[in-house]
Protein backbone atom coordinates (compact mmCIF):
# COMPACT_ATOMS: atom_id res chain seq x y z
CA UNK A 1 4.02 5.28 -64.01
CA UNK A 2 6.87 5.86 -61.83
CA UNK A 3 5.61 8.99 -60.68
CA UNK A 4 1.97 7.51 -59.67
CA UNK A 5 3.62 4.65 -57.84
CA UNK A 6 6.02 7.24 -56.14
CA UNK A 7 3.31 9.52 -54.61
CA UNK A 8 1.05 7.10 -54.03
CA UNK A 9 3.48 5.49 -52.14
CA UNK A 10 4.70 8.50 -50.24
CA UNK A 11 1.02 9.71 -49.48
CA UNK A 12 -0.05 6.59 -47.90
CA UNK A 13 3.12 6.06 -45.74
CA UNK A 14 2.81 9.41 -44.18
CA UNK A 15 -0.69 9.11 -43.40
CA UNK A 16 -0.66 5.52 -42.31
CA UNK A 17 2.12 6.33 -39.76
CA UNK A 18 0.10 6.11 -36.53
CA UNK A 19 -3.25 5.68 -37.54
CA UNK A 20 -5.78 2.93 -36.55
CA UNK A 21 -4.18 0.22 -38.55
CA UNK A 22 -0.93 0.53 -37.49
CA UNK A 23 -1.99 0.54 -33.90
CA UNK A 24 -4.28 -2.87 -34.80
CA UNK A 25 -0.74 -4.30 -36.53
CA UNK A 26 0.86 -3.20 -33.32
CA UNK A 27 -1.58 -4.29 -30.91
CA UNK A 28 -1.96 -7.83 -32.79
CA UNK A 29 0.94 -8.48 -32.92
CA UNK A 30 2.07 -8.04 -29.41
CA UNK A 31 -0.43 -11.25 -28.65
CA UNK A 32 -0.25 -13.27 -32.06
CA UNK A 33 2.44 -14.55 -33.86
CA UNK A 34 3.59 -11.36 -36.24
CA UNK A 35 4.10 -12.80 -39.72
CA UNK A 36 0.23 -13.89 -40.31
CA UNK A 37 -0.47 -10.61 -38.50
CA UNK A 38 1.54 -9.03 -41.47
CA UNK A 39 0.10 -11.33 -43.93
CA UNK A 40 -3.81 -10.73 -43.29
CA UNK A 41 -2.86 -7.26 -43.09
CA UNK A 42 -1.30 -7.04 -46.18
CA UNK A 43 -4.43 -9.16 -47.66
CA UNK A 44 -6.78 -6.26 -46.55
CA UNK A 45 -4.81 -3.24 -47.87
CA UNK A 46 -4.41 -4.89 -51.26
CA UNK A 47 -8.00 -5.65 -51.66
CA UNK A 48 -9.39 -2.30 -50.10
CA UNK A 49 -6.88 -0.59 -52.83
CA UNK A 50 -8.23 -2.34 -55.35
CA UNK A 51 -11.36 -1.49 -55.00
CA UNK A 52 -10.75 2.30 -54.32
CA UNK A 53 -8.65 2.30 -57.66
CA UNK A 54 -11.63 0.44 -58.97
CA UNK A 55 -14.31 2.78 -57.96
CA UNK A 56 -11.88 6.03 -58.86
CA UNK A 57 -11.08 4.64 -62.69
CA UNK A 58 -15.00 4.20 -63.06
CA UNK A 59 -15.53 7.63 -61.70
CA UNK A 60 -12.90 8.73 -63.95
CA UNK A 61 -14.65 7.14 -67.32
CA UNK A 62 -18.16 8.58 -66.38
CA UNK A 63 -17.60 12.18 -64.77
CA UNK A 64 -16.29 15.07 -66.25
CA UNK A 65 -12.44 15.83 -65.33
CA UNK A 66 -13.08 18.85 -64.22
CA UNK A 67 -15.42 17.44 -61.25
CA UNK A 68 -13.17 14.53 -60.47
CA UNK A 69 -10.12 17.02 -60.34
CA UNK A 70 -12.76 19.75 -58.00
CA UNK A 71 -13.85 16.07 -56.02
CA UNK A 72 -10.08 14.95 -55.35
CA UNK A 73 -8.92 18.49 -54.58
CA UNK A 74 -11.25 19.12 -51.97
CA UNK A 75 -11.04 15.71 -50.19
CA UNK A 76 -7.37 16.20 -50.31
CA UNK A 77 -7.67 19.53 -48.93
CA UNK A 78 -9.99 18.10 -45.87
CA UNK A 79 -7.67 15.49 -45.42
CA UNK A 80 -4.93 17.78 -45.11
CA UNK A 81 -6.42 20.34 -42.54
CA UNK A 82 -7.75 17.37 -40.70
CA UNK A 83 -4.01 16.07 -39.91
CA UNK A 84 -2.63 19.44 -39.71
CA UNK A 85 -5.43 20.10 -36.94
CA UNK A 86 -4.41 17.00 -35.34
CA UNK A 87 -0.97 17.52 -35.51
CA UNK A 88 -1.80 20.96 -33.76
CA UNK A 89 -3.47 19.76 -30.91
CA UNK A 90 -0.54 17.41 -30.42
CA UNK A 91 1.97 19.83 -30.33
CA UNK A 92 -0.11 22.25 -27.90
CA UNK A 93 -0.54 19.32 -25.50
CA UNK A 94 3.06 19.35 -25.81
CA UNK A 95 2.70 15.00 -26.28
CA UNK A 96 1.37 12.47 -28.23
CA UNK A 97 -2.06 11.66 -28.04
CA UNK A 98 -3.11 8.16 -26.82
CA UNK A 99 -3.18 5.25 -28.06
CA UNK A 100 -6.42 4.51 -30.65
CA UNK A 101 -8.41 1.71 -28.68
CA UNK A 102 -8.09 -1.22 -31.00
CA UNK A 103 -10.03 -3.71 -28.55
CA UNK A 104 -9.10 -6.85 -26.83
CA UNK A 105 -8.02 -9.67 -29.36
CA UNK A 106 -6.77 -12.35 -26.92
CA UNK A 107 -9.18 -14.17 -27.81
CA UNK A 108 -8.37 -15.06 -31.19
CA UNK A 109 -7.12 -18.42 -32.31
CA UNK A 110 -3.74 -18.70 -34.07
CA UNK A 111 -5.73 -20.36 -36.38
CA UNK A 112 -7.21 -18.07 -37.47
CA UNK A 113 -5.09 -15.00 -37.11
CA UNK A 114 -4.41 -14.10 -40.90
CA UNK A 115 -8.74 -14.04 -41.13
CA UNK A 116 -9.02 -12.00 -38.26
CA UNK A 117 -5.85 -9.69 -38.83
CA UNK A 118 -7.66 -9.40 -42.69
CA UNK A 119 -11.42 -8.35 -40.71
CA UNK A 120 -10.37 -6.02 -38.35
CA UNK A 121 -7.91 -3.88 -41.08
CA UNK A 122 -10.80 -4.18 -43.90
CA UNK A 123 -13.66 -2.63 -41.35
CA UNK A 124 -11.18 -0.30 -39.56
CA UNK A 125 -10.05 1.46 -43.14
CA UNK A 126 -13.45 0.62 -44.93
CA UNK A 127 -13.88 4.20 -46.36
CA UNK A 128 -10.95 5.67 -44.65
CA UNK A 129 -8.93 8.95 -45.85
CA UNK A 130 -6.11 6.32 -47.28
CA UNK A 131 -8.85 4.66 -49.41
CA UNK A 132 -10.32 7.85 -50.81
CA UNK A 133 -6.73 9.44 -51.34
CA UNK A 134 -5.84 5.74 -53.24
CA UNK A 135 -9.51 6.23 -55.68
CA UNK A 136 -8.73 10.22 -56.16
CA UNK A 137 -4.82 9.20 -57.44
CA UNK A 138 -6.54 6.54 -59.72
CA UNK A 139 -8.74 9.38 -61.02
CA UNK A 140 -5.43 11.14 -62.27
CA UNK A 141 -2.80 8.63 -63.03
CA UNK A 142 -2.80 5.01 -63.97
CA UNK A 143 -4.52 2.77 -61.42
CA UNK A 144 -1.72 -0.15 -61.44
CA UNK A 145 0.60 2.10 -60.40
CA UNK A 146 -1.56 3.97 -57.60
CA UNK A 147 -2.44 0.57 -56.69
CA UNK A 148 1.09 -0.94 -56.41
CA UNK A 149 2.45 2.29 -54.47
CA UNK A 150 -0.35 2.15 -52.09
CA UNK A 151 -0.58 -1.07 -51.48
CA UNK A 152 3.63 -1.34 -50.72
CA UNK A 153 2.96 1.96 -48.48
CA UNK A 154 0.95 -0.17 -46.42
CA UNK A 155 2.56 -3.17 -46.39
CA UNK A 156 5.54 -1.28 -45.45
CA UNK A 157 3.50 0.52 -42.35
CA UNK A 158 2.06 -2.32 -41.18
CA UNK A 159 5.38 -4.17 -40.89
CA UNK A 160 6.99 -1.26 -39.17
CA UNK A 161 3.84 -1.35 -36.60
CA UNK A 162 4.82 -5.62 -36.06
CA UNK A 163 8.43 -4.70 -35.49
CA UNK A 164 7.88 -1.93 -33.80
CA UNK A 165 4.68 -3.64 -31.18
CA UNK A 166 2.62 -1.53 -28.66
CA UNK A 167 5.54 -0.81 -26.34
CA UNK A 168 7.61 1.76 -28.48
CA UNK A 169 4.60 3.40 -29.11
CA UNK A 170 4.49 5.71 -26.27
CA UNK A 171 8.11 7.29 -27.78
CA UNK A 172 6.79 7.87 -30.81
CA UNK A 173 6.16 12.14 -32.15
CA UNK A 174 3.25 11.09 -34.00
CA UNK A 175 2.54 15.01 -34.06
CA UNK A 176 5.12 15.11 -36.42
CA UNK A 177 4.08 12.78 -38.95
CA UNK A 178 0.55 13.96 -38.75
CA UNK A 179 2.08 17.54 -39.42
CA UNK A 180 3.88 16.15 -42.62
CA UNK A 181 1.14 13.93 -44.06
CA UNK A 182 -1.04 17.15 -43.47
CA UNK A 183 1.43 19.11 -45.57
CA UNK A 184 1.65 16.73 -48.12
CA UNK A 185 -2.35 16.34 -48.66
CA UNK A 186 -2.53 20.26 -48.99
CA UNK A 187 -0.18 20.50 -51.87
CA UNK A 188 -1.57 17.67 -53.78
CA UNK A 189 -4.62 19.72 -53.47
CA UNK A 190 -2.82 22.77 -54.20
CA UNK A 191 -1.79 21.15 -57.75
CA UNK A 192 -4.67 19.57 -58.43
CA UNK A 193 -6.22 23.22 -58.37
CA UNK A 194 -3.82 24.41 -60.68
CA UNK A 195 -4.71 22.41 -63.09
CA UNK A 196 -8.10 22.78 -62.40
CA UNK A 197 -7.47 26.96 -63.29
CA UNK A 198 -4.30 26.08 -65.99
């Protein structure tokens, strides 16, 4: 269990850091008050986790291993070039690309903040590469775990994207983080392979 919570956790961390929903937390919070920022976005990673462990533990019980392990190894694979290729064109540009446009929230009621925090992170990483990493891991290790590990991964990025807010984000080496979480995806689909020929 320990060891699904652990990558799980470590997976989703790296590629959260500097994707869409961090720049949402970020951007949200820089208007809105930053703990029901935190709290309707730690609403929407819990329930988009759950159902991605949901959907991966059914996919589990009804397909053969062998294609769920040929499934999770390619999408990690993809996943992996995919920030490795971004990472690339980062470094050649010799900076960090732009900020993601995460559209103009002013508008929003502090009412209703935690709601509209939860909406934009649920449609933003609706079938995202953290959601299908989160139902692959549930294919191959037990799905409380996966879901616990993700879901703090999250919770932990989007909190770091509050404290952080939109002005730090300019300083950031996102090419670096993209390079790691690329590295990472491409040996989790390096060992799901093995096992796949073991």
């Amino acid at each position: 269990m320990f060891e699904a919570f652990s990558i799980s956790f470590l997976i989703v961390t790296l590629a959260e850091m500097g994707d869409k929903s961090q720049l949402v937390c970020m951007a949200l919070a820089a208007r809105l008050p930053p703990r029901q920022v935190l709290i309707g976005a730690i609403l929407a990673f819990a329930g988009l986790n759950a159902l991605a462990v949901a959907v991966g533990g059914t996919l589990a019980s009804w397909l053969p291993t062998i294609w769920v392990l040929t499934a999770a190894a390619v999408l990690f694979a993809i996943f992996g070039l995919q920030a490795l290729w971004q990472g690339w064109q980062e470094w050649q540009q010799g900076q960090d690309q732009p900020a993601e446009d995460t559209s103009d929230v002013s508008h929003v009621s502090r009412k209703r903040v935690i709601g509209s925090t939860f909406s934009l992170i649920a449609v933003a990483e609706l079938g995202d590469k953290t959601q299908l990493s989160v139902a692959a891991l549930s294919t191959k290790f037990d799905i409380l775990s996966v879901w616990l590990g993700a879901t703090l991964g999250l919770a932990m990025t989007s909190a770091l994207g509050v404290l952080i807010g939109c002005a730090l984000l300019r300083r950031l080496q996102l090419r670096w983080l993209h390079l790691a979480s690329g590295v990472l995806f491409l040996v989790m689909a390096l060992a799901m392979a093995i096992q796949l020929i073991a």
